[in-house]
C-alpha atoms as a PDB file:
ATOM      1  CA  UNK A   1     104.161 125.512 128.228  1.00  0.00           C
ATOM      2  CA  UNK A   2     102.965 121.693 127.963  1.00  0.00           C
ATOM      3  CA  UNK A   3     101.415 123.061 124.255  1.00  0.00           C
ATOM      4  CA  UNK A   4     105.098 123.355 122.976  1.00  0.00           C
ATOM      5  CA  UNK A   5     105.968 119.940 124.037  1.00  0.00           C
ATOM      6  CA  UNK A   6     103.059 118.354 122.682  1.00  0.00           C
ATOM      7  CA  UNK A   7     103.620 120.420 119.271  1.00  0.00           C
ATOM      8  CA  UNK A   8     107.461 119.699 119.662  1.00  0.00           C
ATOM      9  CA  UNK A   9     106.795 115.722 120.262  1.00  0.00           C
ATOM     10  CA  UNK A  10     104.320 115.623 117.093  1.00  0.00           C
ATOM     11  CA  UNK A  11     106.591 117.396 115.201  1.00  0.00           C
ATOM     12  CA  UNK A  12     109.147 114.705 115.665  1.00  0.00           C
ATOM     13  CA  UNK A  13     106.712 112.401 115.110  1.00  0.00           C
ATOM     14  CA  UNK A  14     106.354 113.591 111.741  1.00  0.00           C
ATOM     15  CA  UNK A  15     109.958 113.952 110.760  1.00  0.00           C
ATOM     16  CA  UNK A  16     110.772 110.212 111.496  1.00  0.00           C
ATOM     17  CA  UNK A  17     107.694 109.612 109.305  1.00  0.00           C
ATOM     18  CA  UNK A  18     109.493 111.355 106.587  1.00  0.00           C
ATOM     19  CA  UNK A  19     112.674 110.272 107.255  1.00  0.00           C
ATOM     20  CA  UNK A  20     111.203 106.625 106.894  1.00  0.00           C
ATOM     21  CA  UNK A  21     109.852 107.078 103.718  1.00  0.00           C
ATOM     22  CA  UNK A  22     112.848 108.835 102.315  1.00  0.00           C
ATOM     23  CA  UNK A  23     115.109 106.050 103.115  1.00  0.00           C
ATOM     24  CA  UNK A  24     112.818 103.548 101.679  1.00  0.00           C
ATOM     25  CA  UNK A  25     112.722 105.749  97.982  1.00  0.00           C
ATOM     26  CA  UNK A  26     116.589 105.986  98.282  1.00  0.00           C
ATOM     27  CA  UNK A  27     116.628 101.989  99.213  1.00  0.00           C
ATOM     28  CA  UNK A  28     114.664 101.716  96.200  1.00  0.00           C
ATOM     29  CA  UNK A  29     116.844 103.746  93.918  1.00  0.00           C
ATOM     30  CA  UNK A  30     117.632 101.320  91.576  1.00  0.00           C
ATOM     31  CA  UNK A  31     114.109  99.001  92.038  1.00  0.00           C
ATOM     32  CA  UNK A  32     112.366  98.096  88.490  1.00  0.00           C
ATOM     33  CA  UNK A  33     108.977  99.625  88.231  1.00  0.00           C
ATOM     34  CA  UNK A  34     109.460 101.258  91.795  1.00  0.00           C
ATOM     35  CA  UNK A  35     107.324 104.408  92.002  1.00  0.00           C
ATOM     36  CA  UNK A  36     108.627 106.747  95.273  1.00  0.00           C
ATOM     37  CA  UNK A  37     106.141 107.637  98.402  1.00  0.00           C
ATOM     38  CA  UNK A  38     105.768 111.387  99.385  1.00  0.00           C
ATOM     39  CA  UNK A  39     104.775 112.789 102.802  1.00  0.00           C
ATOM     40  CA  UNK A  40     102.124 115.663 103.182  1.00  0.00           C
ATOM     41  CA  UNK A  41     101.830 117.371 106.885  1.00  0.00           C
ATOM     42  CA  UNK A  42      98.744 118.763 107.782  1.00  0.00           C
ATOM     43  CA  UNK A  43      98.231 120.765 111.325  1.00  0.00           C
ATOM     44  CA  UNK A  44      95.897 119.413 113.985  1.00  0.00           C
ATOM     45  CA  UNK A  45      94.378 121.713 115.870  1.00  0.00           C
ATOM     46  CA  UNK A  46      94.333 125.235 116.769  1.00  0.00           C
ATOM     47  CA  UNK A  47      93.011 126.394 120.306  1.00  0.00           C
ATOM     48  CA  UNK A  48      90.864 129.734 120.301  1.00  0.00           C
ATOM     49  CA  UNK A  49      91.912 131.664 122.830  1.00  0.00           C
ATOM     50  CA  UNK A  50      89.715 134.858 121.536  1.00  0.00           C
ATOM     51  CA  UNK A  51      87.200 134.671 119.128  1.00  0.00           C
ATOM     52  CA  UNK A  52      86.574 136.677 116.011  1.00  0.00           C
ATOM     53  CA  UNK A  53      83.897 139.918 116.603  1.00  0.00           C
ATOM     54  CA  UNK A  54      82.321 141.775 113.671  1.00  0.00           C
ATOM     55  CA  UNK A  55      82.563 145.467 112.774  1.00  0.00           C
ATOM     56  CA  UNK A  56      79.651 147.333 114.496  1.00  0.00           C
ATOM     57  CA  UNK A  57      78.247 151.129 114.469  1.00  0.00           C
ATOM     58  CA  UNK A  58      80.949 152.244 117.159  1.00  0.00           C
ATOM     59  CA  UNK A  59      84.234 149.366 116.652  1.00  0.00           C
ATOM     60  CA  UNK A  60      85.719 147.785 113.648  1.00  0.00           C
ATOM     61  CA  UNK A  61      85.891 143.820 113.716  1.00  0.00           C
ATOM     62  CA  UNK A  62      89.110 141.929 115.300  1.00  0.00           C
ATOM     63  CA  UNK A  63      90.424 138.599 114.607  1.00  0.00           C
ATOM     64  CA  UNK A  64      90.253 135.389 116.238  1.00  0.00           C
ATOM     65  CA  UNK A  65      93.552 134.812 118.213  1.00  0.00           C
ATOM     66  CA  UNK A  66      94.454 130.970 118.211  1.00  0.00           C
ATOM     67  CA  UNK A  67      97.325 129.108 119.107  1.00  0.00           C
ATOM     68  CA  UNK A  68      97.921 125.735 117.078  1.00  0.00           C
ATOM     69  CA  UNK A  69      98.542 122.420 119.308  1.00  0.00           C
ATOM     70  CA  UNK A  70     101.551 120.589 116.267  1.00  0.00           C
ATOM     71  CA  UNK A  71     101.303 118.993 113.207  1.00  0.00           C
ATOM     72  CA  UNK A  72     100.849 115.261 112.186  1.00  0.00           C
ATOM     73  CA  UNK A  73     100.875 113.270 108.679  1.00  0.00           C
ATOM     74  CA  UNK A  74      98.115 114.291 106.472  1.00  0.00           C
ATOM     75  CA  UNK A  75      98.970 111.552 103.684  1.00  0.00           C
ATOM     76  CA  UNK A  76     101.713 109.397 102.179  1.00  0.00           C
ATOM     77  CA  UNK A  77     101.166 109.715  98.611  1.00  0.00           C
ATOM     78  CA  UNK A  78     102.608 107.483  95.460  1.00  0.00           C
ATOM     79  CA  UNK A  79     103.776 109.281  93.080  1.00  0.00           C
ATOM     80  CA  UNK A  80     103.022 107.340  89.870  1.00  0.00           C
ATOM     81  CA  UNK A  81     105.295 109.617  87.686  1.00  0.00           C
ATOM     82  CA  UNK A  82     106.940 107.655  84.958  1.00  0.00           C
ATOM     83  CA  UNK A  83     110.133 106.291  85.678  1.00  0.00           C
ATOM     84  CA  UNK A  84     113.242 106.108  83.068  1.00  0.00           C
ATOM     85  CA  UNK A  85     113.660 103.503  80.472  1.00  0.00           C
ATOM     86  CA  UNK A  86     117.022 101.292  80.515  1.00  0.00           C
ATOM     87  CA  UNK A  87     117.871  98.917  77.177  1.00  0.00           C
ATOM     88  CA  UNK A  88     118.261  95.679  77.894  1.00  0.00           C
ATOM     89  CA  UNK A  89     118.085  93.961  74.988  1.00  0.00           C
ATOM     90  CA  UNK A  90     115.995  91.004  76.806  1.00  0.00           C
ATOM     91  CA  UNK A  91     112.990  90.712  74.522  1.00  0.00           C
ATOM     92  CA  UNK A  92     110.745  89.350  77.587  1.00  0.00           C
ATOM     93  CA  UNK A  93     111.873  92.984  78.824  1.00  0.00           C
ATOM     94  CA  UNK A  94     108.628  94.858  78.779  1.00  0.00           C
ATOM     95  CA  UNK A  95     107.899  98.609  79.182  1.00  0.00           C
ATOM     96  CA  UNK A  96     104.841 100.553  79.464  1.00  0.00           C
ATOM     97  CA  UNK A  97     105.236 103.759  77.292  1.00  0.00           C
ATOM     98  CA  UNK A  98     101.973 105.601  78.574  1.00  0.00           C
ATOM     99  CA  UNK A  99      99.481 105.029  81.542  1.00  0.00           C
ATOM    100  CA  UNK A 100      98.861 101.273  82.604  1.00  0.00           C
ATOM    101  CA  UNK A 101     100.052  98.225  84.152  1.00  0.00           C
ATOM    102  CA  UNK A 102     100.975  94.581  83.747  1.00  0.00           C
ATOM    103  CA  UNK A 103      98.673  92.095  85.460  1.00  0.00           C
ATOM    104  CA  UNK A 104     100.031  89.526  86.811  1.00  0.00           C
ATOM    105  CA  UNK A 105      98.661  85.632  88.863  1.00  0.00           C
ATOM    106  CA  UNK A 106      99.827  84.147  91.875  1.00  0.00           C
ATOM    107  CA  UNK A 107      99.368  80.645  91.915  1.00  0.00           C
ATOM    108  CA  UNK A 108      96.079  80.953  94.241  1.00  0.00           C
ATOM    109  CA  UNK A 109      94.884  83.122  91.451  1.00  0.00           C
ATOM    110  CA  UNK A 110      94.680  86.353  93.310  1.00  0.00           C
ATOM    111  CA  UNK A 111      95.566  88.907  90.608  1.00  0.00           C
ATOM    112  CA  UNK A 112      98.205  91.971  91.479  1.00  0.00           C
ATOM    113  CA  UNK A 113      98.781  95.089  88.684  1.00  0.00           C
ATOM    114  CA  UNK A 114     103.180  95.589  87.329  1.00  0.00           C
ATOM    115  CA  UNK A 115     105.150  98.138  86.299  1.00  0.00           C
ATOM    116  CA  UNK A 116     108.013  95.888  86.462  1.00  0.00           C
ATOM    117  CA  UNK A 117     108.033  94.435  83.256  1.00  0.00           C
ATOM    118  CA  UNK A 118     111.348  91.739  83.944  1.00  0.00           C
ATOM    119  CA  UNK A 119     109.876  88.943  82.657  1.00  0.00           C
ATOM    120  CA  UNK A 120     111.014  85.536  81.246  1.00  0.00           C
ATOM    121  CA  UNK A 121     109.654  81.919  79.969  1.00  0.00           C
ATOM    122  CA  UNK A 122     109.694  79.243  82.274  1.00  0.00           C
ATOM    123  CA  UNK A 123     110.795  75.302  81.507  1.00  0.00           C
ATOM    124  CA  UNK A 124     107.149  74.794  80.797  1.00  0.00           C
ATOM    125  CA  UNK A 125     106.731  77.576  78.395  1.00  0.00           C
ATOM    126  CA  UNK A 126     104.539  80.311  80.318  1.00  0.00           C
ATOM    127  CA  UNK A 127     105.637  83.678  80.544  1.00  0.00           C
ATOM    128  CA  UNK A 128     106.340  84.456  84.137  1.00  0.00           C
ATOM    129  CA  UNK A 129     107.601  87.562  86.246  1.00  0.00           C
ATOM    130  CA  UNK A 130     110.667  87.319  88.779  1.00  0.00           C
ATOM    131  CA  UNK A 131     108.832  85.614  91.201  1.00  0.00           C
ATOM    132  CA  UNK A 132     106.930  82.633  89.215  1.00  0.00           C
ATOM    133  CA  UNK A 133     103.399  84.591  88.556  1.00  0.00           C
ATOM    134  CA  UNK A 134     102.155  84.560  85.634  1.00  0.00           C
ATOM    135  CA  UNK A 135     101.739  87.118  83.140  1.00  0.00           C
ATOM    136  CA  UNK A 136      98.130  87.312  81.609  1.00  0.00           C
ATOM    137  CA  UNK A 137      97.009  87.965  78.616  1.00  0.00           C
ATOM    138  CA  UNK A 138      94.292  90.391  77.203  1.00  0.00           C
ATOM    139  CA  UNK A 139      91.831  87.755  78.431  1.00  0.00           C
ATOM    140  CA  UNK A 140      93.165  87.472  81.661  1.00  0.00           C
ATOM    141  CA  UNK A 141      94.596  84.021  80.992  1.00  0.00           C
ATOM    142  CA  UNK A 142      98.329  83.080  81.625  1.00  0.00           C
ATOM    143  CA  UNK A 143     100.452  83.737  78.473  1.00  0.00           C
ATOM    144  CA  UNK A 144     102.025  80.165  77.215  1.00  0.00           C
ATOM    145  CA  UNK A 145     104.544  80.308  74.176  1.00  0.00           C
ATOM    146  CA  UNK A 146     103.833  77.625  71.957  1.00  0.00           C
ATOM    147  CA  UNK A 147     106.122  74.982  70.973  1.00  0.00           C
ATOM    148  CA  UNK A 148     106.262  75.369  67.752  1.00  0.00           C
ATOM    149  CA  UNK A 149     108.323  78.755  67.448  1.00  0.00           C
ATOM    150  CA  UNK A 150     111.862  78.653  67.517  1.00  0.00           C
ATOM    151  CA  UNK A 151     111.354  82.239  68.852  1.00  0.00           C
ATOM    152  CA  UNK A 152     109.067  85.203  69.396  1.00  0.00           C
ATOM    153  CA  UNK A 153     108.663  88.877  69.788  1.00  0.00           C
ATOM    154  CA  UNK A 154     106.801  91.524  71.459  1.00  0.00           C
ATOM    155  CA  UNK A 155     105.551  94.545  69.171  1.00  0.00           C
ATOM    156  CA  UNK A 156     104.784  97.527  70.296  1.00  0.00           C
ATOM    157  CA  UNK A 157     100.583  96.495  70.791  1.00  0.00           C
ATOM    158  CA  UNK A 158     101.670  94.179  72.930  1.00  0.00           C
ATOM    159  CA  UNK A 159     100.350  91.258  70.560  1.00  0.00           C
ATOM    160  CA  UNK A 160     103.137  88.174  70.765  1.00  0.00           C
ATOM    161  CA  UNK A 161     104.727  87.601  67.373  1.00  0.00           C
ATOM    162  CA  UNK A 162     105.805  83.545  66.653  1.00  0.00           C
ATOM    163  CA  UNK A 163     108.867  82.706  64.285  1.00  0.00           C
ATOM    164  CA  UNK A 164     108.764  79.595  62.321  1.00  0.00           C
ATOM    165  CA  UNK A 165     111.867  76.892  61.908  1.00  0.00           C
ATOM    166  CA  UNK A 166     111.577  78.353  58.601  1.00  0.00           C
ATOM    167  CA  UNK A 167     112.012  82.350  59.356  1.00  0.00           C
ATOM    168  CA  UNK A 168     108.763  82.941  58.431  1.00  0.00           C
ATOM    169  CA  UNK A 169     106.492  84.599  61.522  1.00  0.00           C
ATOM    170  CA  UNK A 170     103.214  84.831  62.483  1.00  0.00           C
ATOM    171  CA  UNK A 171     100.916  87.126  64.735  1.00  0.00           C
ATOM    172  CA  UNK A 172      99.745  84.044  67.514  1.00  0.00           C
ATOM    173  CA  UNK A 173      96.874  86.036  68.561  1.00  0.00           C
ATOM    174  CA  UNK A 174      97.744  86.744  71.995  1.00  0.00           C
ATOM    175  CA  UNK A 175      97.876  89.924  73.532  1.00  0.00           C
ATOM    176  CA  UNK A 176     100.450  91.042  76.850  1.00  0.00           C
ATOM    177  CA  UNK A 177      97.210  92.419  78.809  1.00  0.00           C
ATOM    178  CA  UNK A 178      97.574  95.760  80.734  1.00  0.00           C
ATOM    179  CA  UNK A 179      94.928  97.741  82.011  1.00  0.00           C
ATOM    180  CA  UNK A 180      94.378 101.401  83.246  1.00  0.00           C
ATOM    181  CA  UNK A 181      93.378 102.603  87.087  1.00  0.00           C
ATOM    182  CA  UNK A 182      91.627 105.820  87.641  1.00  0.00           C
ATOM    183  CA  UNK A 183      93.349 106.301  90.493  1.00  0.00           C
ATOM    184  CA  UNK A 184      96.737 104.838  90.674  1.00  0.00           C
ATOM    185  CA  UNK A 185      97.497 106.804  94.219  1.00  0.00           C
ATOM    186  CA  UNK A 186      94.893 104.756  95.523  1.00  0.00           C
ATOM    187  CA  UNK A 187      96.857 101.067  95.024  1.00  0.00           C
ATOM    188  CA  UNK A 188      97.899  99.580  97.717  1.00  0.00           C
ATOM    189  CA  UNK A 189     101.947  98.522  97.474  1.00  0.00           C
ATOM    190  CA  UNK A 190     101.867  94.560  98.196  1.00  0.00           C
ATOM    191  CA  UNK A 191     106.399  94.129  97.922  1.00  0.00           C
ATOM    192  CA  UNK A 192     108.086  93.021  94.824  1.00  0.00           C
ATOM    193  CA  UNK A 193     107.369  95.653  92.825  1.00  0.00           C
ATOM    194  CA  UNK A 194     103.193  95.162  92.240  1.00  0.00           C
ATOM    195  CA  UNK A 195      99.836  96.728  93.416  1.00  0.00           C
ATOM    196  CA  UNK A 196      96.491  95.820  94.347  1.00  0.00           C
ATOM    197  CA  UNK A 197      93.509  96.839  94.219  1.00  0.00           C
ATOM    198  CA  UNK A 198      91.669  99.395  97.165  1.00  0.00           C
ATOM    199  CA  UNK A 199      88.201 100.753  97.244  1.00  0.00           C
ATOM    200  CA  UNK A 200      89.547 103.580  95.838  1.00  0.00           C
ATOM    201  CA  UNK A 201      91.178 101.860  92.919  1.00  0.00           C
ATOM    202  CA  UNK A 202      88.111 101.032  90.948  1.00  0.00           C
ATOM    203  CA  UNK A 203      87.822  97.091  90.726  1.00  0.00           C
ATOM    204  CA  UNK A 204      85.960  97.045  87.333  1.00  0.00           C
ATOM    205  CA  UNK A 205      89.322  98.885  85.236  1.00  0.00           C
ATOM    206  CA  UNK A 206      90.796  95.700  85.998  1.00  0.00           C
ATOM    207  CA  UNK A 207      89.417  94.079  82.998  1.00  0.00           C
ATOM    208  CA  UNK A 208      89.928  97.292  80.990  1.00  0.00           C
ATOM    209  CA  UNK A 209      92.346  96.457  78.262  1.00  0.00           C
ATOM    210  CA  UNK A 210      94.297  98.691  76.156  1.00  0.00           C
ATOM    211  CA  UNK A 211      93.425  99.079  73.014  1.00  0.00           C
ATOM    212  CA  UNK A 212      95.411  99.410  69.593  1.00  0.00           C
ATOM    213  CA  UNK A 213      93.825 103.293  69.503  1.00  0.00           C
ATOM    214  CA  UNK A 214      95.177 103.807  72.884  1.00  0.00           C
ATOM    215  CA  UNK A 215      98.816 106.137  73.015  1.00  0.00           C
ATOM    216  CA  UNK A 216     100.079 103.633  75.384  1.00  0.00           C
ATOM    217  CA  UNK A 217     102.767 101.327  73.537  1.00  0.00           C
ATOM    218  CA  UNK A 218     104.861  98.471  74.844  1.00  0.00           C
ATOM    219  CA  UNK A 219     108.065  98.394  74.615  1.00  0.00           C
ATOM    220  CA  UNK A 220     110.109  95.236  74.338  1.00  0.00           C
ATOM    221  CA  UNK A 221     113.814  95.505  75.299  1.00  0.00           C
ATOM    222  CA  UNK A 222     113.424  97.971  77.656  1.00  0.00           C
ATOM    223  CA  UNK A 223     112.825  97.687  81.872  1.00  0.00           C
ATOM    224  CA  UNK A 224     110.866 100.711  83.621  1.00  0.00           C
ATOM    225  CA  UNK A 225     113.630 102.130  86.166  1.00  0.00           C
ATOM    226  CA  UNK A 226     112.583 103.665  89.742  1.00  0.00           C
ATOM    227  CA  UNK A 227     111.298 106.972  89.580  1.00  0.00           C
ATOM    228  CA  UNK A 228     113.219 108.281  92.493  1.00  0.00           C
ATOM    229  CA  UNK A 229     115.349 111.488  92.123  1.00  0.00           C
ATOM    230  CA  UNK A 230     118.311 111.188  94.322  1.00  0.00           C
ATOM    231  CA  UNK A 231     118.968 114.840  94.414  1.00  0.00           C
ATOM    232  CA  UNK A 232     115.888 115.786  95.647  1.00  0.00           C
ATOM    233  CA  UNK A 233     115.599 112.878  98.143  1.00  0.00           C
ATOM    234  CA  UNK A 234     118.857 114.008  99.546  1.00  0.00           C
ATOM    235  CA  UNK A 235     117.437 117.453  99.808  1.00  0.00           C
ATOM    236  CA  UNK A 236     114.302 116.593 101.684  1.00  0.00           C
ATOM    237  CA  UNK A 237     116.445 114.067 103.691  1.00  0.00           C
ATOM    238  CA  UNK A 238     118.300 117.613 104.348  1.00  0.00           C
ATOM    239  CA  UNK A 239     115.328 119.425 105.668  1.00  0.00           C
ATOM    240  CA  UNK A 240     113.650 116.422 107.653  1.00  0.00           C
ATOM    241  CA  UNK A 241     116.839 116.109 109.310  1.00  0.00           C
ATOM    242  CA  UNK A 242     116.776 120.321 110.245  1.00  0.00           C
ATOM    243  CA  UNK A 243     112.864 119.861 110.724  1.00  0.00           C
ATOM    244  CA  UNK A 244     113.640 116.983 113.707  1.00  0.00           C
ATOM    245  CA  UNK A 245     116.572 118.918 115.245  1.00  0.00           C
ATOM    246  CA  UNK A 246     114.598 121.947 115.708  1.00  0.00           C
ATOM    247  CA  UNK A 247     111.410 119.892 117.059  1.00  0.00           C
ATOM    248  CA  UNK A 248     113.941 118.736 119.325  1.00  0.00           C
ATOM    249  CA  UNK A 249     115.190 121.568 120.404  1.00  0.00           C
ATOM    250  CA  UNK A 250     111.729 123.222 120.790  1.00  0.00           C
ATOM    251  CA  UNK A 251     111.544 120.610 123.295  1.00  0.00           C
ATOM    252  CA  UNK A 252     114.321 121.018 125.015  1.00  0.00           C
ATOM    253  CA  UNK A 253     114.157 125.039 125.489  1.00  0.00           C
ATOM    254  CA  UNK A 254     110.234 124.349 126.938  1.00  0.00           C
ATOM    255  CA  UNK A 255     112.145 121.585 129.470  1.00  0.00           C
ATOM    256  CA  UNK A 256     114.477 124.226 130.411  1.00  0.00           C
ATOM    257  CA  UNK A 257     111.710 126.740 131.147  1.00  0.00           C
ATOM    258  CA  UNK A 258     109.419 124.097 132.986  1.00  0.00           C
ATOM    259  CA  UNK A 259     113.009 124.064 135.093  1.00  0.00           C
ATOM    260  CA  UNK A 260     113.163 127.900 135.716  1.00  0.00           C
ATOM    261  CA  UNK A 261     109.236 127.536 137.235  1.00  0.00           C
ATOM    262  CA  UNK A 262     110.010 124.649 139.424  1.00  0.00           C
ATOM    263  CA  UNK A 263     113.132 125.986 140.523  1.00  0.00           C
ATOM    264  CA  UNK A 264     110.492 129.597 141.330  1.00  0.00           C
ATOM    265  CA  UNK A 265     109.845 127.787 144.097  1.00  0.00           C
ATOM    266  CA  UNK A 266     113.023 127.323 146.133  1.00  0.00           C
END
């Protein structure tokens, strides 16, 4: 009887866990560059109560007979799916058509990887994100609009376009850097919308630039929206919220039962 608690108690364990992590991709429903979370249950143990025997000369075999002891949270994956493009007409607007991400600097210089591409320029020039880091370049140097321009642009390599007081433009010769991850599941979220870097996020892609061959374009105008479905979050939110009343109610039938057995005694 105490195994249907336990598996009853882990259960609900399990559904909050869910539950959490669907409110936080509905939260982030309308996030730039937010990519959703995704629970995956796994069982934990199964108690043989008879083991499996062979066939022989005079029997056939017979299989093990095992009772399982609940479930508990395997992994809570990010799902780096691509999320969908808004205009904005903001030419610091960046999006990533393709694999990759921004890098951007916080001012002790530790570096964090972007999807959210809201930039803008700052009263000293340097192109910044929303919360004063700086963008880098394809050198991994802060991006700084020169003086000189009366404007700029973003093309689609990324490379920053200057335009003269006369109309006239020029490439400057700086690149927006991104760079690719092998294994973007593997980032670790660190809040406002950016990534670092795990053991299991190779270190040495983060100098691995994008090249002009590469099918990855940037997009200027454009913000990468949240990738979050609210259909089927509501749907999941749905079953977690059947999954927890049953593990509750598992519960509460073995409590009733443990009753009947004390009650055996009177």
């Amino acid at each position: 009887m105490l195994r249907s608690l336990n598996s009853g108690v882990s259960g609900l364990r399990g559904f909050q866990t869910k539950l959490d992590v669907i409110g936080n991709n509905i939260a982030n429903v309308n996030t730039v560059g937010f990519k959703k979370g995704r629970v995956v249950f796994e069982d934990i143990f199964s108690q043989t109560v008879k083991a499996a025997t062979g066939p022989t000369g005079n029997s056939g075999g017979t299989n093990s007979i095992q009772v399982g002891l609940g479930t508990r949270v395997g992994s809570i994956d990010t799902l780096h799916t691509p999320g969908s493009p808004t205009t904005t007409n903001i030419g610091t607007d960046l999006y990533i058509d393709g694999d990759g991400f921004f890098v951007v600097q916080n001012p002790a210089g530790k570096q964090f990887l972007t999807r959210a591409g809201n930039f803008r320029v700052d009263s000293s020039n340097q192109l910044v994100n929303q919360n004063g880091m700086f963008v880098l370049d394809s050198t991994g140097t802060p991006i700084t609009i020169s003086d000189q321009f009366i404007s700029f642009a973003i093309d689609a390599n990324g490379s920053i376009i200057g335009v003269n007081p006369d109309g006239t433009t020029v490439d400057t010769g700086t690149r927006i850097g991104t760079v690719a991850v092998d294994n973007p599941s593997g980032l670790n979220k660190a809040g406002g919308s950016l990534y670092s870097l795990t053991p299991n996020a190779d270190s040495r892609l983060m100098t691995t630039l994008l090249t002009n061959g590469s099918s990855t374009q940037i997009i200027s105008g454009t913000l990468e929206m949240s990738n979050v479905d609210l259909s089927e979050e509501l749907t999941e939110m749905i079953t977690a919220q059947r999954g927890f009343q049953a593990n509750a109610k598992i519960i509460t039938v073995s409590d009733s039962i443990l009753e009947e057995l004390v009650n055996l005694k009177r």
